[in-house]
Protein backbone atom coordinates (compact mmCIF):
# COMPACT_ATOMS: atom_id res chain seq x y z
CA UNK A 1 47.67 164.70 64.27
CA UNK A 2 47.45 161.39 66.35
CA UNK A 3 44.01 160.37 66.30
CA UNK A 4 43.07 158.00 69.43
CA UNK A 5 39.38 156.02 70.66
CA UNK A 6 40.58 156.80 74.30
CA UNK A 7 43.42 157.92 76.20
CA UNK A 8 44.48 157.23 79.51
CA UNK A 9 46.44 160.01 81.87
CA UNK A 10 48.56 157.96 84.58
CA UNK A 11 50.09 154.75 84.35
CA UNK A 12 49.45 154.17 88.33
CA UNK A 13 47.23 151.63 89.88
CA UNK A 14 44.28 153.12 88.20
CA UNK A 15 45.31 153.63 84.65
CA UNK A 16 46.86 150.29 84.48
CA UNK A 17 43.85 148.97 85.80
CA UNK A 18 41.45 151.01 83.09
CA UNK A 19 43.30 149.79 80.56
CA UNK A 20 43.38 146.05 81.41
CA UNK A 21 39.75 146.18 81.03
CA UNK A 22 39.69 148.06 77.80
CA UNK A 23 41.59 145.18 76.50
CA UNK A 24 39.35 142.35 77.94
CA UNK A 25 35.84 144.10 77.50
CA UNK A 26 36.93 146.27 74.26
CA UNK A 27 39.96 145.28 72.29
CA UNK A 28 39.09 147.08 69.18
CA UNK A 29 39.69 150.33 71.46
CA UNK A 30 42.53 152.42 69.96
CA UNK A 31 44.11 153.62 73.29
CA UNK A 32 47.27 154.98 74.66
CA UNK A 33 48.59 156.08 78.39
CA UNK A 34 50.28 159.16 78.89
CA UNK A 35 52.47 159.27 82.04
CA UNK A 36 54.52 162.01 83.50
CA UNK A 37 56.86 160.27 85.18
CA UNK A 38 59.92 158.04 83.71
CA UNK A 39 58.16 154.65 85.43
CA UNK A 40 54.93 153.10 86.05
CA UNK A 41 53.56 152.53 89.55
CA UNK A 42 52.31 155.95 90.53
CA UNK A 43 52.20 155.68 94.63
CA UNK A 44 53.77 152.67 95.00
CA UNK A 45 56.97 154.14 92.50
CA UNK A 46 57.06 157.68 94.11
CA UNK A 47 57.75 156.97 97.35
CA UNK A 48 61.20 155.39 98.81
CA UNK A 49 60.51 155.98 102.62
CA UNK A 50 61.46 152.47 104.61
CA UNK A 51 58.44 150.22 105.13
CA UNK A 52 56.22 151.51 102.46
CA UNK A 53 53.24 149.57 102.34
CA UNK A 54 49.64 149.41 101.58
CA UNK A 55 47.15 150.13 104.39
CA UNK A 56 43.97 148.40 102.23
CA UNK A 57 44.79 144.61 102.44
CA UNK A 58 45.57 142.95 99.04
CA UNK A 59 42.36 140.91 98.37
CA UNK A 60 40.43 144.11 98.11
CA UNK A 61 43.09 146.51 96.52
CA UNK A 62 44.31 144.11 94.09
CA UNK A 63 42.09 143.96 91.09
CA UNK A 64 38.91 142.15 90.68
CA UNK A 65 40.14 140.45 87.65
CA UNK A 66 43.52 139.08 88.87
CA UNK A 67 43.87 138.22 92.27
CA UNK A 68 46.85 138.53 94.51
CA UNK A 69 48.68 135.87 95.11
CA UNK A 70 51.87 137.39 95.89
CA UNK A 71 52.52 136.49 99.61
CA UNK A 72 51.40 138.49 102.97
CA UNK A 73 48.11 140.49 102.14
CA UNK A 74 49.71 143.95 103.62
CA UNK A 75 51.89 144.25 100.83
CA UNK A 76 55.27 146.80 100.16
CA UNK A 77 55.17 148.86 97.63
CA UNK A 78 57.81 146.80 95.76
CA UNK A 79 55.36 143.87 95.97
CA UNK A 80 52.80 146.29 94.46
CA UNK A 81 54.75 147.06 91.96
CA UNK A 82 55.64 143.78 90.94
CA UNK A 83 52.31 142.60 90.81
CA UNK A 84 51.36 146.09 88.61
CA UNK A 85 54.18 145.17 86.94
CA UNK A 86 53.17 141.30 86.41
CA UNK A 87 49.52 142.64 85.55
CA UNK A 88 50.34 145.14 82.98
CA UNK A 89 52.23 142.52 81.26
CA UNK A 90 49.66 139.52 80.70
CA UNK A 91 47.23 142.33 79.43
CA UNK A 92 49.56 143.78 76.90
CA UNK A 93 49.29 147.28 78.41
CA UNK A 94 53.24 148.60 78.84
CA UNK A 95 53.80 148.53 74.93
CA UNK A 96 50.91 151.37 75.03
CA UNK A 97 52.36 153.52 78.00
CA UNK A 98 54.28 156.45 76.86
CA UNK A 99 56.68 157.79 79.38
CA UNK A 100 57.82 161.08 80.60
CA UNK A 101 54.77 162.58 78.25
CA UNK A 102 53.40 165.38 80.77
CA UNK A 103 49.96 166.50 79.87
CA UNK A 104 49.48 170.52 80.22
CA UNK A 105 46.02 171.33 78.80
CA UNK A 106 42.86 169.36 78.34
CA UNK A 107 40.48 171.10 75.65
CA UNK A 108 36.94 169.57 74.48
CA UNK A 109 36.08 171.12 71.10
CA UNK A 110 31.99 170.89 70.53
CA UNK A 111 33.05 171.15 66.91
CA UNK A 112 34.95 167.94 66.51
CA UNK A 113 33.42 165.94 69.65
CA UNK A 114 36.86 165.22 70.59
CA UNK A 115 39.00 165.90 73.34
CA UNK A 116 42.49 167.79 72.26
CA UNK A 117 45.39 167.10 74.40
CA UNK A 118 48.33 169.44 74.69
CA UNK A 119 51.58 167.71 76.25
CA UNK A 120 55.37 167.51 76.44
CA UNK A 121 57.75 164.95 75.74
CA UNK A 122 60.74 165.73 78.01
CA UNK A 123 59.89 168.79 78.83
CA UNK A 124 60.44 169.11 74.63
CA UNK A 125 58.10 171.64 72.36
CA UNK A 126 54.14 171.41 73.12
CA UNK A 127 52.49 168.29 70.98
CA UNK A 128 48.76 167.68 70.31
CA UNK A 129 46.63 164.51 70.29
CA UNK A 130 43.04 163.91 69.61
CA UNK A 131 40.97 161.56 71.54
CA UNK A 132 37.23 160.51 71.62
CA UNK A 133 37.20 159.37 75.00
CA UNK A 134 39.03 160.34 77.99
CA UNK A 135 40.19 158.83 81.02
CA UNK A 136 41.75 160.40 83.92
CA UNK A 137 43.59 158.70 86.37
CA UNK A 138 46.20 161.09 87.95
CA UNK A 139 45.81 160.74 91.13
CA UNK A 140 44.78 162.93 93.99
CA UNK A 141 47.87 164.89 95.17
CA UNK A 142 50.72 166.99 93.77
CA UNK A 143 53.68 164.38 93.01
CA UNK A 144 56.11 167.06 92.43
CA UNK A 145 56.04 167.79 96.61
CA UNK A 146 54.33 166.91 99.69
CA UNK A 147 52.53 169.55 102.34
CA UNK A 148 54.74 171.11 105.13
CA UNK A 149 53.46 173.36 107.56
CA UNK A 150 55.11 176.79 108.23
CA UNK A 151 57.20 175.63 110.95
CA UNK A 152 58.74 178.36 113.34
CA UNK A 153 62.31 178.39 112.86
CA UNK A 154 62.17 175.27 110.29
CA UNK A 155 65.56 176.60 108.92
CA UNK A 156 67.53 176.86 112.17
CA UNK A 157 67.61 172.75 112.38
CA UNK A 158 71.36 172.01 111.33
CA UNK A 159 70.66 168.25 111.04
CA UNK A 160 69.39 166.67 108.14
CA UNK A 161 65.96 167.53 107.11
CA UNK A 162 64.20 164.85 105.35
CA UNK A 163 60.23 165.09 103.85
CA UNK A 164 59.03 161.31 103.27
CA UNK A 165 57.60 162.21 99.56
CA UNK A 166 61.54 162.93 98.59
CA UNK A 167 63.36 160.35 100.50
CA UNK A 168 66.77 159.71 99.31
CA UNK A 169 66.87 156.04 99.21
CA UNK A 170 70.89 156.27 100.19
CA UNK A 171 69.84 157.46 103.41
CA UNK A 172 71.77 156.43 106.44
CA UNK A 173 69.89 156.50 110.01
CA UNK A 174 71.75 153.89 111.90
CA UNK A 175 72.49 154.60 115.56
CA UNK A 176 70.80 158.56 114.72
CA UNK A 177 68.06 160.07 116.87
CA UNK A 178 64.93 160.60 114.16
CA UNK A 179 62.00 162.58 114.98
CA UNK A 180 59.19 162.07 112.75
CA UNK A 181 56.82 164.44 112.97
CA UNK A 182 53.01 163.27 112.16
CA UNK A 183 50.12 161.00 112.94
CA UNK A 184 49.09 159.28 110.01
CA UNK A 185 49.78 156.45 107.76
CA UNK A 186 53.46 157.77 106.60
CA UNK A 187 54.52 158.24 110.44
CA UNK A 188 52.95 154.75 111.70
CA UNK A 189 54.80 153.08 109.18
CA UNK A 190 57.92 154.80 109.48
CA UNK A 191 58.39 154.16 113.24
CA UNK A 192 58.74 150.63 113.32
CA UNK A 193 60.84 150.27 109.61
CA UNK A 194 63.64 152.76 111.45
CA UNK A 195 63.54 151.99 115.01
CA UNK A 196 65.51 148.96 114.36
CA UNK A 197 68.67 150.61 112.98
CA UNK A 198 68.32 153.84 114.39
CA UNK A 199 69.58 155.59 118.11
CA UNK A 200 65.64 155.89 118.70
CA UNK A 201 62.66 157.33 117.36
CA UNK A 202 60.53 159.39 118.26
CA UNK A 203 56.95 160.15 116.95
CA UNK A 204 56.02 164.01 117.70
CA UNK A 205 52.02 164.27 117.34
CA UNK A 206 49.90 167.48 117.58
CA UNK A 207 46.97 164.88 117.82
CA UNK A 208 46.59 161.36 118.09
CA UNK A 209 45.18 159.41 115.41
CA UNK A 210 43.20 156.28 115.53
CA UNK A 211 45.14 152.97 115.05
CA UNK A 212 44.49 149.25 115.05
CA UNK A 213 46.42 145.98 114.34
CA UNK A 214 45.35 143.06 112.42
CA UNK A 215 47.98 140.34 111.08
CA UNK A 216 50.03 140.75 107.44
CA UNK A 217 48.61 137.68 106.84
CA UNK A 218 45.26 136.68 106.99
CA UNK A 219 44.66 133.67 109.11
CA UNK A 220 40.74 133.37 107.62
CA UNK A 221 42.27 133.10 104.03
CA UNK A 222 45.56 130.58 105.11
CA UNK A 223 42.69 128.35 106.32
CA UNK A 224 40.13 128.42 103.15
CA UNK A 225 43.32 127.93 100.61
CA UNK A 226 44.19 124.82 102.62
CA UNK A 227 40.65 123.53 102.22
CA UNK A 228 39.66 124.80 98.68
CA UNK A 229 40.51 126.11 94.98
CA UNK A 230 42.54 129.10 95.25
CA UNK A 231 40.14 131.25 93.43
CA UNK A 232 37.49 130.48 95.51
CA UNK A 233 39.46 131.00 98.64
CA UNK A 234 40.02 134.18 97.05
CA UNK A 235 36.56 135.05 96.49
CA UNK A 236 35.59 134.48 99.85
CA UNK A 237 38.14 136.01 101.55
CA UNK A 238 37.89 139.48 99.51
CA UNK A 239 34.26 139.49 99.90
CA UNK A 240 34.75 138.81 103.93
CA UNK A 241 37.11 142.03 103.81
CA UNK A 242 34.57 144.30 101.83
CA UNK A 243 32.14 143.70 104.22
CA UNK A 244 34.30 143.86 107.21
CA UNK A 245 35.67 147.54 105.94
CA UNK A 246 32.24 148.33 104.96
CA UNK A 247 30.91 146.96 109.00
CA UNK A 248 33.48 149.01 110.45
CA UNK A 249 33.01 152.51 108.64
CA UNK A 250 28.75 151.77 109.35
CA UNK A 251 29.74 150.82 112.80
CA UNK A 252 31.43 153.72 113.19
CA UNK A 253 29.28 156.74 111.87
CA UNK A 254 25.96 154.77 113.90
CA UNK A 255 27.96 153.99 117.17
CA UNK A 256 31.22 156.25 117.64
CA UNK A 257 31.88 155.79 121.09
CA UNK A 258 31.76 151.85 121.08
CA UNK A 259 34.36 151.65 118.50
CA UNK A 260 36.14 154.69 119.95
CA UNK A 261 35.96 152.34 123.48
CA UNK A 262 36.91 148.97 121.33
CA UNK A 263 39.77 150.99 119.71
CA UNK A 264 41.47 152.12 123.18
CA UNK A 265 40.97 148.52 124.39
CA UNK A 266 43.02 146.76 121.66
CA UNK A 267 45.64 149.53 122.05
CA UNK A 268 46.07 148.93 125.77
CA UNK A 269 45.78 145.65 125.35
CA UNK A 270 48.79 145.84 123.36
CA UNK A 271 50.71 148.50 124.95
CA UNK A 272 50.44 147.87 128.39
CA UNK A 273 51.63 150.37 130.75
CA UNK A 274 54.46 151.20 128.65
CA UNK A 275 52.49 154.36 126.59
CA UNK A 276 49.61 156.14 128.04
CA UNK A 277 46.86 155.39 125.91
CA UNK A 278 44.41 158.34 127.00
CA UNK A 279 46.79 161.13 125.75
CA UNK A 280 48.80 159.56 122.62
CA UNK A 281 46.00 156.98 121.15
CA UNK A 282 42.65 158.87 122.54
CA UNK A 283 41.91 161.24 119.24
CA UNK A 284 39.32 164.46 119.89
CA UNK A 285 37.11 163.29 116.85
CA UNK A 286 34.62 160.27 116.39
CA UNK A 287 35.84 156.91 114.58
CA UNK A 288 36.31 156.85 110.87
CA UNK A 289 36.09 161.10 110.34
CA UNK A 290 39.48 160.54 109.60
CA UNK A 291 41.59 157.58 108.32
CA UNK A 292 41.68 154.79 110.34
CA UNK A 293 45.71 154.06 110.83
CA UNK A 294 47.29 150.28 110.40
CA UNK A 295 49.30 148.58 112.16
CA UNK A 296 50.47 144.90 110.59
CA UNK A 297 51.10 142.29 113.17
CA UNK A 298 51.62 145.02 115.83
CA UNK A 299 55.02 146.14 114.94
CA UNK A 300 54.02 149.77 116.31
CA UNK A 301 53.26 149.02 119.42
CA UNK A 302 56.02 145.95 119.88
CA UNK A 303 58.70 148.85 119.31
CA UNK A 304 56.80 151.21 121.61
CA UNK A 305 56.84 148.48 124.32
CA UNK A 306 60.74 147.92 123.76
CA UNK A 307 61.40 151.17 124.25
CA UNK A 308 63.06 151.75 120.49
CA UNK A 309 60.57 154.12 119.78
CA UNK A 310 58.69 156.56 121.99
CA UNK A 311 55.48 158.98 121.58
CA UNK A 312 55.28 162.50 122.10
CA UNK A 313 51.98 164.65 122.16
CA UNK A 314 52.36 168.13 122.10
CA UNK A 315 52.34 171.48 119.61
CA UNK A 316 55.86 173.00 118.38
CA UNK A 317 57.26 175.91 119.50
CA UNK A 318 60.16 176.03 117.08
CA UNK A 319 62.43 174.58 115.72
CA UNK A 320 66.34 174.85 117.35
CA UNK A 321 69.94 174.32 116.00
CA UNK A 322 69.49 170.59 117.57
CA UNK A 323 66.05 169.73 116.91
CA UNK A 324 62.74 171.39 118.31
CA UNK A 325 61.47 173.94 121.59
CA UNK A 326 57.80 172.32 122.20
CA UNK A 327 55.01 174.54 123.86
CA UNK A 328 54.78 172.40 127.08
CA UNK A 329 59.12 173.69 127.44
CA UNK A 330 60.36 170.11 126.70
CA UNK A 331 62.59 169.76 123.39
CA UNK A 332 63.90 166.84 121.70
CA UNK A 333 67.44 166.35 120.06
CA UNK A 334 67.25 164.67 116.57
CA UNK A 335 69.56 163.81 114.22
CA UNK A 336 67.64 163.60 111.35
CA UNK A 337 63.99 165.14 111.40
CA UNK A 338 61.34 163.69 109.18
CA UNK A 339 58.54 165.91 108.63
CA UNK A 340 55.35 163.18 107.87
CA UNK A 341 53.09 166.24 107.49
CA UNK A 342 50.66 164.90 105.09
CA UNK A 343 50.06 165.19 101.00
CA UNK A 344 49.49 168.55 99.24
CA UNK A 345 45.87 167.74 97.59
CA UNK A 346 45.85 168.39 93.39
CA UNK A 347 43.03 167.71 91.33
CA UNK A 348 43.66 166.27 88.02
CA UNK A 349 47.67 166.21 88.74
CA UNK A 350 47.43 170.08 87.79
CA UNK A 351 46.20 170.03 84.12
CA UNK A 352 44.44 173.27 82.97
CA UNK A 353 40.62 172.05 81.52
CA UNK A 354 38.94 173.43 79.13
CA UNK A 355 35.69 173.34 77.42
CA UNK A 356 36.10 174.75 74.31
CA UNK A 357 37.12 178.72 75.13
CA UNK A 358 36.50 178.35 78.06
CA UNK A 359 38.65 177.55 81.46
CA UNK A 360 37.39 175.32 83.80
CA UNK A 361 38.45 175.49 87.35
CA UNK A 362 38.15 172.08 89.10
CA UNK A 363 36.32 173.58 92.17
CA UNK A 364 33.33 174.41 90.07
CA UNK A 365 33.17 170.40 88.64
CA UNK A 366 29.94 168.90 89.92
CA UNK A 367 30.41 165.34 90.18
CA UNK A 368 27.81 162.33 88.65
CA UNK A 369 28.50 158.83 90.48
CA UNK A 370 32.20 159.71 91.68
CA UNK A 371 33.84 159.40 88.19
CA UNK A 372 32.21 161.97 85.89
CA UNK A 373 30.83 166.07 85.49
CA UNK A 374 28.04 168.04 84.79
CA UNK A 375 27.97 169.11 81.60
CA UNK A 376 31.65 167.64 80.38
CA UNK A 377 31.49 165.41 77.86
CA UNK A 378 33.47 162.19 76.98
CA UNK A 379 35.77 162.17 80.34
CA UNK A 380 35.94 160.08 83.30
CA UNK A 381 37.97 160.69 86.25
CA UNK A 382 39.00 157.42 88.27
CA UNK A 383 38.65 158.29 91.98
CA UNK A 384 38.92 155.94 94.60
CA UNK A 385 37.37 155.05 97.92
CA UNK A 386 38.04 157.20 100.82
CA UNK A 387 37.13 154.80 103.10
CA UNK A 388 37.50 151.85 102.02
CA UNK A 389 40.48 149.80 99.43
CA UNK A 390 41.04 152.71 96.61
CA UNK A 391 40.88 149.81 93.63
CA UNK A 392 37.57 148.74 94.40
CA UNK A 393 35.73 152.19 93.22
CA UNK A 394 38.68 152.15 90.53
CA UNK A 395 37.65 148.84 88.97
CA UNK A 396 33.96 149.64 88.81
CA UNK A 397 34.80 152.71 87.08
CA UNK A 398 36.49 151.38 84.52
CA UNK A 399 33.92 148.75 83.93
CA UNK A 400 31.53 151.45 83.77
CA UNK A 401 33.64 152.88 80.97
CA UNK A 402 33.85 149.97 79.29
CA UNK A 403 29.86 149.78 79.22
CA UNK A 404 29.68 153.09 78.25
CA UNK A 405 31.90 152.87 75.52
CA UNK A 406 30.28 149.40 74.38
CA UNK A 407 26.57 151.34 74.29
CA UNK A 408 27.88 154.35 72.41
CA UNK A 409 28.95 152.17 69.47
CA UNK A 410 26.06 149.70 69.44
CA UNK A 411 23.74 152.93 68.94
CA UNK A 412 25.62 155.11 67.11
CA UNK A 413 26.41 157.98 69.77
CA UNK A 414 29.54 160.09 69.80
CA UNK A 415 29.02 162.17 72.85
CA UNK A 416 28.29 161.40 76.30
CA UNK A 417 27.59 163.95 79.25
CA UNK A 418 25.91 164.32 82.45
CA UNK A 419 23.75 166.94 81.98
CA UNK A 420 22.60 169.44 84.79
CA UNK A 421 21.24 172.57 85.32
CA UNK A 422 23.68 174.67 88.29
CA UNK A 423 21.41 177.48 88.62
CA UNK A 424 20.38 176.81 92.47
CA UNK A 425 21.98 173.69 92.68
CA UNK A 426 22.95 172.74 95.76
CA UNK A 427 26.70 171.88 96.09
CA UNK A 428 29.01 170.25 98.98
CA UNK A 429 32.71 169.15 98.92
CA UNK A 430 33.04 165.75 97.11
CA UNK A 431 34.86 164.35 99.83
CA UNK A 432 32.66 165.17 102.88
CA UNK A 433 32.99 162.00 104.98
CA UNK A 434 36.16 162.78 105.97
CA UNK A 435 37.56 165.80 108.29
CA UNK A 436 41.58 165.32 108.03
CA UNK A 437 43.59 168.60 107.19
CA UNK A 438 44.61 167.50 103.55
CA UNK A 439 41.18 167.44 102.64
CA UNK A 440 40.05 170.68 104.32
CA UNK A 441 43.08 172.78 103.23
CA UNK A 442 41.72 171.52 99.20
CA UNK A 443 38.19 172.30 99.83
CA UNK A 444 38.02 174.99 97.27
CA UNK A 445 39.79 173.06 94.37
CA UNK A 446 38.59 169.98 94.70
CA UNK A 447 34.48 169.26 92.99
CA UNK A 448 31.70 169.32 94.33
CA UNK A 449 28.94 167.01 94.66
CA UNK A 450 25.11 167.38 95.50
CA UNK A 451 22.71 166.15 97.73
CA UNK A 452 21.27 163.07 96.59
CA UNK A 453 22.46 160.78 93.95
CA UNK A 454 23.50 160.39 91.53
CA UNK A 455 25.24 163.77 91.95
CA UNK A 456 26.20 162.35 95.38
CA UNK A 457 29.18 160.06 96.57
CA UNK A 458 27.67 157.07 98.02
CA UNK A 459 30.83 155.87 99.68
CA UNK A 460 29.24 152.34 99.82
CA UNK A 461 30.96 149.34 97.59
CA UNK A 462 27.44 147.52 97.72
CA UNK A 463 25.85 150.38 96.56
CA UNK A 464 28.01 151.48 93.94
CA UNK A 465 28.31 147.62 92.86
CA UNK A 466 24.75 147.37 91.29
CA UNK A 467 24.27 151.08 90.52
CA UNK A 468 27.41 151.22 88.46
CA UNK A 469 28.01 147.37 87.72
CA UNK A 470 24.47 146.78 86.35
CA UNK A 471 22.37 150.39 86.49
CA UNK A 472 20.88 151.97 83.54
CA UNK A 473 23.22 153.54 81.09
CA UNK A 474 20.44 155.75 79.96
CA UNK A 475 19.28 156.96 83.27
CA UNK A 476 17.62 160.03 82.11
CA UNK A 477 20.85 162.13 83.30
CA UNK A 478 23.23 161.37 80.60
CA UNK A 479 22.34 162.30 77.72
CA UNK A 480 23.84 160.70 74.49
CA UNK A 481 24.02 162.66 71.22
């Protein structure tokens, strides 16, 4: 049986990452990365859908360790991939990615202070590995399909039906009516990349969602590169963004109805009369208790304003042979209907834990600083920011790792495991700080956390920074055996 130091599920933005700093920080690491899939990429492979982008700018959700310096800062997803791509390469990492492996069963044995992994090759006969240390970094959704609502009468459409996680990149929209049907990131993006090409679009929202514009390129950072060294233009520039994100999401939990007002402003500002901001950019929760939504160099509301794309508000009443009945008795005809209802939440991309005998269910995980779990030993899961870019959590995660596994050889230690007593123990979602539906609808299988940390998210870069960059390994919670 293959023996391994650590192994790494998900070649995405996250695994590659791990294992760039396993090479820098501890190259005598024996390590391999299972991936499902037949490519690398994760996200920014999955999805087709025109205008796929980033909604973090680069500087942040590039890595710490190589900066981006790959054009406009709101990057496609082809950009992304090129750079993981790029990345990947100078650190040696896509000789150790094995493809279309798809991991079924986690098992710690207490016996052998090793993790067992059961997985298929091809969907070929079950095959084991053995690994000290284990790294997950799968994600936080179900790749195989997105969420769509039970939609009245959802069959009856007899125009093309299209769900942005399974776009068929062959698709032909020019001069069609498109509905999209959503709020969020997928549906912002989408309106502007079609509206071009097609008839018109049309964005069909049971609730507005909070938007703002900023350029693709960042005019602060095209003035410190002309005046000094790249990296340090660099430097400055992604530590001017962490503190603006961080500003804004502060801003918004201590003063909601200033940045609620501020919002509406720079929409009408950019709008005009042509939308009405009150009903299709006014949302009925505070700032920041969902995702913020962006919109690079205005290209939303510039097609609004030219009348390519329009913006309707209202709840469905079904669906109809030529597109859908709504509640207030208007309809809309569509061509082709695009259903940008949101991700279907999946812990752990859907592999069965186990410690030992026994089954562990994810919703009964108690997290320890946003990447480990009570009582589990040898595994980290790589879990991004919610509210701010996803790689900066990601990168001090697997720096922690690399600490970790730097202290466990230096004194001799084979096991490492948060260690907590659940009797009474006061639990909460892990993801509390924001409200949207995919969150709530995986409340029950998603961990928990507690109410202070370190069994608590702090959802603050700064803080994580020194508690994770530079805080105690042996913090009287792990314990090391």
């Amino acid at each position: 049986m293959e023996a391994l130091d650590v192994l790494i599920i998900g070649a995405g933005i996250s695994g590659i990452g791990m294992a760039c700093h396993l090479k820098q920080k501890c190259p005598d690491q024996k390590y391999a990365i299972l991936e499902g899939r037949e490519n690398f990429g994760g996200t920014w492979d999955l999805f087709k859908y025109p205008g796929i982008r980033s909604d973090s700018d680069m500087y942040t959700f590039g890595y710490s360790f190589r900066p981006w310096t790959n054009g406009a800062d709101i990057a496609s997803a082809e950009s992304i991939r090129e750079y993981l791509d790029e990345t990947a390469s100078e650190y040696g990492v896509h000789e150790n990615i094995r493809y279309s492996h798809r991991v079924e069963k986690l098992q710690w044995s207490s016996d052998e202070a090793c993790w067992f992994v059961h997985y298929r090759h091809k969907g070929g006969e079950e095959q084991i590995l053995k690994t000290q240390f284990l790294v997950t970094c799968t994600g936080y959704y179900n790749y195989e399909q997105g969420y769509l609502p039970e939609f009245p009468g959802y069959e009856n459409f007899n125009g093309l039906k299209v769900h942005p996680q399974q776009w068929p990149e062959d698709l032909d929209y020019k001069d069609k009516k498109v509905l999209i049907i959503g709020s969020g990131a997928t549906a912002v993006t989408l309106v502007p990349s079609m509206a071009d090409e097609a008839a018109h679009v049309t964005m069909l929202q049971r609730s507005p969602t909070y938007v703002f514009t900023r350029p693709a390129r960042d005019p602060i950072a095209k003035w410190l590169h002309k005046f000094m060294p790249d990296s340090w233009a660099h430097y400055l520039t992604r530590a001017k963004n962490i503190f603006l994100s961080w500003y804004i999401f502060s801003k918004s939990k201590r003063s909601p109805d200033g940045v609620r007002q501020y919002l509406r402003d720079m929409v009408k500002d950019e709008v005009g009369d042509s939308v009405d901001v009150d009903v299709h950019f006014n949302p009925s929760y505070n700032p920041w208790d969902q995702r913020m939504c962006l919109v690079p160099d205005s290209d939303l509301f510039k097609c609004l304003k030219e009348g390519k794309a329009s913006i309707v508000t209202d709840h469905i009443e079904t669906f109809t042979e030529s597109g859908v009945q709504l509640k207030s008795g208007e309809s809309i005809d569509a061509d082709i209907i695009v259903p940008a209802t949101g991700l279907d939440l999946q812990f752990l991309g859907g592999i069965d834990l186990y410690k030992d005998d026994q089954k562990i269910e994810s919703g009964e995980l108690v997290n320890y600083k946003g990447m480990m779990f009570a009582n589990l030993p040898n595994m980290v899961s790589v879990f991004g920011y919610t509210n701010a870019s996803w790689t900066l959590k990601a990168d001090l995660t697997s720096d922690y790792v690399c600490r970790l596994i730097k202290h466990m050889k230096t004194t001799g230690r084979k096991q490492v495991m948060p260690k907590l007593d659940l009797d009474g123990f006061a639990q909460s979602p892990m993801i509390d700080s924001l409200k949207s539906g995919y969150i709530s609808r995986a409340e029950s299988i998603m961990p928990k956390q507690g109410e202070a940390y370190p069994w608590r998210n702090q959802d603050n870069y700064y803080r994580d920074y020194f508690a994770i960059r530079h805080g105690k390994l042996e913090d009287g919670v792990l314990e090391f055996v």
